[in-house]
N, C-alpha and C. Protein backbone atom coordinates (compact mmCIF):
# COMPACT_ATOMS: atom_id res chain seq x y z
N UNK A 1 182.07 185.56 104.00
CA UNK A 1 180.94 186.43 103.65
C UNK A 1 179.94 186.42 104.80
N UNK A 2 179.26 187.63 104.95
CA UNK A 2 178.35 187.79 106.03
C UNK A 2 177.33 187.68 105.86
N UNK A 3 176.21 187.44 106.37
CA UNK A 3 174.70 187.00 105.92
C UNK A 3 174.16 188.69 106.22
N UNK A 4 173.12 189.16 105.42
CA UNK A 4 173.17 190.42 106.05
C UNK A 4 171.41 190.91 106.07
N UNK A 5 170.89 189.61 106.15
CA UNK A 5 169.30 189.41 106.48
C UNK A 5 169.12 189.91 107.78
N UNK A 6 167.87 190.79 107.73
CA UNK A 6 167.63 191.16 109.27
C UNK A 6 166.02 191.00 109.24
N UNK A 7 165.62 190.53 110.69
CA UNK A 7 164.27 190.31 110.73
C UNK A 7 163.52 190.93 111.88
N UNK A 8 162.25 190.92 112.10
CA UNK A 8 161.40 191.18 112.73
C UNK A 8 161.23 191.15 114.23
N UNK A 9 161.19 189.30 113.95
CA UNK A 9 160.76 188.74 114.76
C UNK A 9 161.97 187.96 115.15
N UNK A 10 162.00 187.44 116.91
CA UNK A 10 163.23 187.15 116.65
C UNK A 10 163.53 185.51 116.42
N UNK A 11 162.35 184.81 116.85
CA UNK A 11 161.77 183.40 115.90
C UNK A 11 162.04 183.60 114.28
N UNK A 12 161.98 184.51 113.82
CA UNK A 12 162.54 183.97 112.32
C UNK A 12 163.95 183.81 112.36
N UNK A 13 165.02 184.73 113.20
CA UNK A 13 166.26 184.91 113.10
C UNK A 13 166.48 183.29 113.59
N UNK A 14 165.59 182.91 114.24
CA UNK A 14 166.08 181.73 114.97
C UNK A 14 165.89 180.70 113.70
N UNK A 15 165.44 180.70 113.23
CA UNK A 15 165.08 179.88 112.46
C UNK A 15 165.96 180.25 110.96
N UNK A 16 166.23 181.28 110.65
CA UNK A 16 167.09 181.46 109.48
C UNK A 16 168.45 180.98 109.78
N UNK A 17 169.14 181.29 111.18
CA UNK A 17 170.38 180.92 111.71
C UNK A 17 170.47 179.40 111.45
N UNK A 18 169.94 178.38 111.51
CA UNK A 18 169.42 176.93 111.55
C UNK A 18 170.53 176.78 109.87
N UNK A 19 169.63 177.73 109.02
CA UNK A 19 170.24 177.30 107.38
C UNK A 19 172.33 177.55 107.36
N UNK A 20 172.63 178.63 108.43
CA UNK A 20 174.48 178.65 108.96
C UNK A 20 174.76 177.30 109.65
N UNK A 21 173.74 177.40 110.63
CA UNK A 21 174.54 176.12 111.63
C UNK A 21 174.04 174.67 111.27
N UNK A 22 172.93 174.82 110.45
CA UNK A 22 172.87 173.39 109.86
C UNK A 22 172.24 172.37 111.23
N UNK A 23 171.84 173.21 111.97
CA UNK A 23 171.06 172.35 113.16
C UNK A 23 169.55 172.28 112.48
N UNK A 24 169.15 171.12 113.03
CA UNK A 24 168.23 170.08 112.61
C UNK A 24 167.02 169.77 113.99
N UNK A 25 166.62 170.71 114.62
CA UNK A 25 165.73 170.04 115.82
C UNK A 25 165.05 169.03 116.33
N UNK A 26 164.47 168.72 114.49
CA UNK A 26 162.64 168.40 114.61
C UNK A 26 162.84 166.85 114.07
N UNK A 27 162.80 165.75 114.39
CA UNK A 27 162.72 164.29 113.83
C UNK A 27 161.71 163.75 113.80
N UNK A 28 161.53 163.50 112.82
CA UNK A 28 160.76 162.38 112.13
C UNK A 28 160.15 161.33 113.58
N UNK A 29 159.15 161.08 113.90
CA UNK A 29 158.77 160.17 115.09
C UNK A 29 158.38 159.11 114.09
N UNK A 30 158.12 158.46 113.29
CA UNK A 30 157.57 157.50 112.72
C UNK A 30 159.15 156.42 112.42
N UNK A 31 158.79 155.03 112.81
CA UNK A 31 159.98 154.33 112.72
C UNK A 31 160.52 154.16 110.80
N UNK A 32 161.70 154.14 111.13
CA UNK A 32 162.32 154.29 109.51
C UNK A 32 162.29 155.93 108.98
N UNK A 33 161.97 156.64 109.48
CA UNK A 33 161.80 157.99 109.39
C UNK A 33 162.87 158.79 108.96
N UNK A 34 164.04 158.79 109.94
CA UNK A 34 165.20 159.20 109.81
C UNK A 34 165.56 160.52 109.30
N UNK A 35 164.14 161.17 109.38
CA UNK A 35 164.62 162.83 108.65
C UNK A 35 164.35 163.81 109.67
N UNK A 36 165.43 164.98 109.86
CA UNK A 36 165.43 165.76 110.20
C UNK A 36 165.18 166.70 109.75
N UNK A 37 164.72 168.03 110.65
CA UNK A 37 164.22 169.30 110.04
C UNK A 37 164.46 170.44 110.83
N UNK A 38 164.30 171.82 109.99
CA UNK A 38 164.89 172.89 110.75
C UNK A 38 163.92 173.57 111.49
N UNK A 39 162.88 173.58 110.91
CA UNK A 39 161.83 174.28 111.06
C UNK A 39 160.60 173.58 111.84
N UNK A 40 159.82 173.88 112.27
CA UNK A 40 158.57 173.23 113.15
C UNK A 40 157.23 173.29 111.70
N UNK A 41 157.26 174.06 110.83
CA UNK A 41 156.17 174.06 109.95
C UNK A 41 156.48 172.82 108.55
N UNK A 42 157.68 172.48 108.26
CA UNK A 42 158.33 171.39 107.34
C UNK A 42 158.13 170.26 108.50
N UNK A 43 158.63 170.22 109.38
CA UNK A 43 158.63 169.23 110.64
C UNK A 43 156.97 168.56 110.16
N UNK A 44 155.94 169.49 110.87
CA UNK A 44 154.67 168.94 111.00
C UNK A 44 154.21 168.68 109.55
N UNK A 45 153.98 168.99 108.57
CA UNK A 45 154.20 169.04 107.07
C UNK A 45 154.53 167.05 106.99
N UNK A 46 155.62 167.37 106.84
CA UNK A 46 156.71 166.16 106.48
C UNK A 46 156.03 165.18 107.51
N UNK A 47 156.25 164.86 108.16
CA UNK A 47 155.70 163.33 109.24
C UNK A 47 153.97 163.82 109.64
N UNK A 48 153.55 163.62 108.74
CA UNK A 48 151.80 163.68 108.99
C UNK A 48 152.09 162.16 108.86
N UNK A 49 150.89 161.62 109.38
CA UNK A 49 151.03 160.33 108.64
C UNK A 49 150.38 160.02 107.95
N UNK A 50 151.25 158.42 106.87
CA UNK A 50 150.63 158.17 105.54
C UNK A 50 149.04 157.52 105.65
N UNK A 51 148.47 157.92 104.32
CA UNK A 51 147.42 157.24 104.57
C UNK A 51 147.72 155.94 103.14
């Protein structure tokens, strides 16, 4: 089956393609962290740090 989303911009395509290829850019910098992410806005989100 074909994905048949079309976008704008071409940063979203880049970023929707991520959910096919299952690439992961963005890691966690905090030790024990161990999570990856697709996106740069979940990325910064996710590893704020705890208070």
């Amino acid at each position: 089956m074909r994905c048949r989303k079309s976008f704008i911009q071409r940063n979203s395509l880049t970023i929707h393609m991520r959910i096919h290829t299952e690439e992961k850019p963005y890691e966690c910098p905090y030790p024990g962290g161990g999570k990856r992410f697709a996106d740069v806005d979940t990325f910064q989100t996710a590893s704020m740090p705890p208070f």
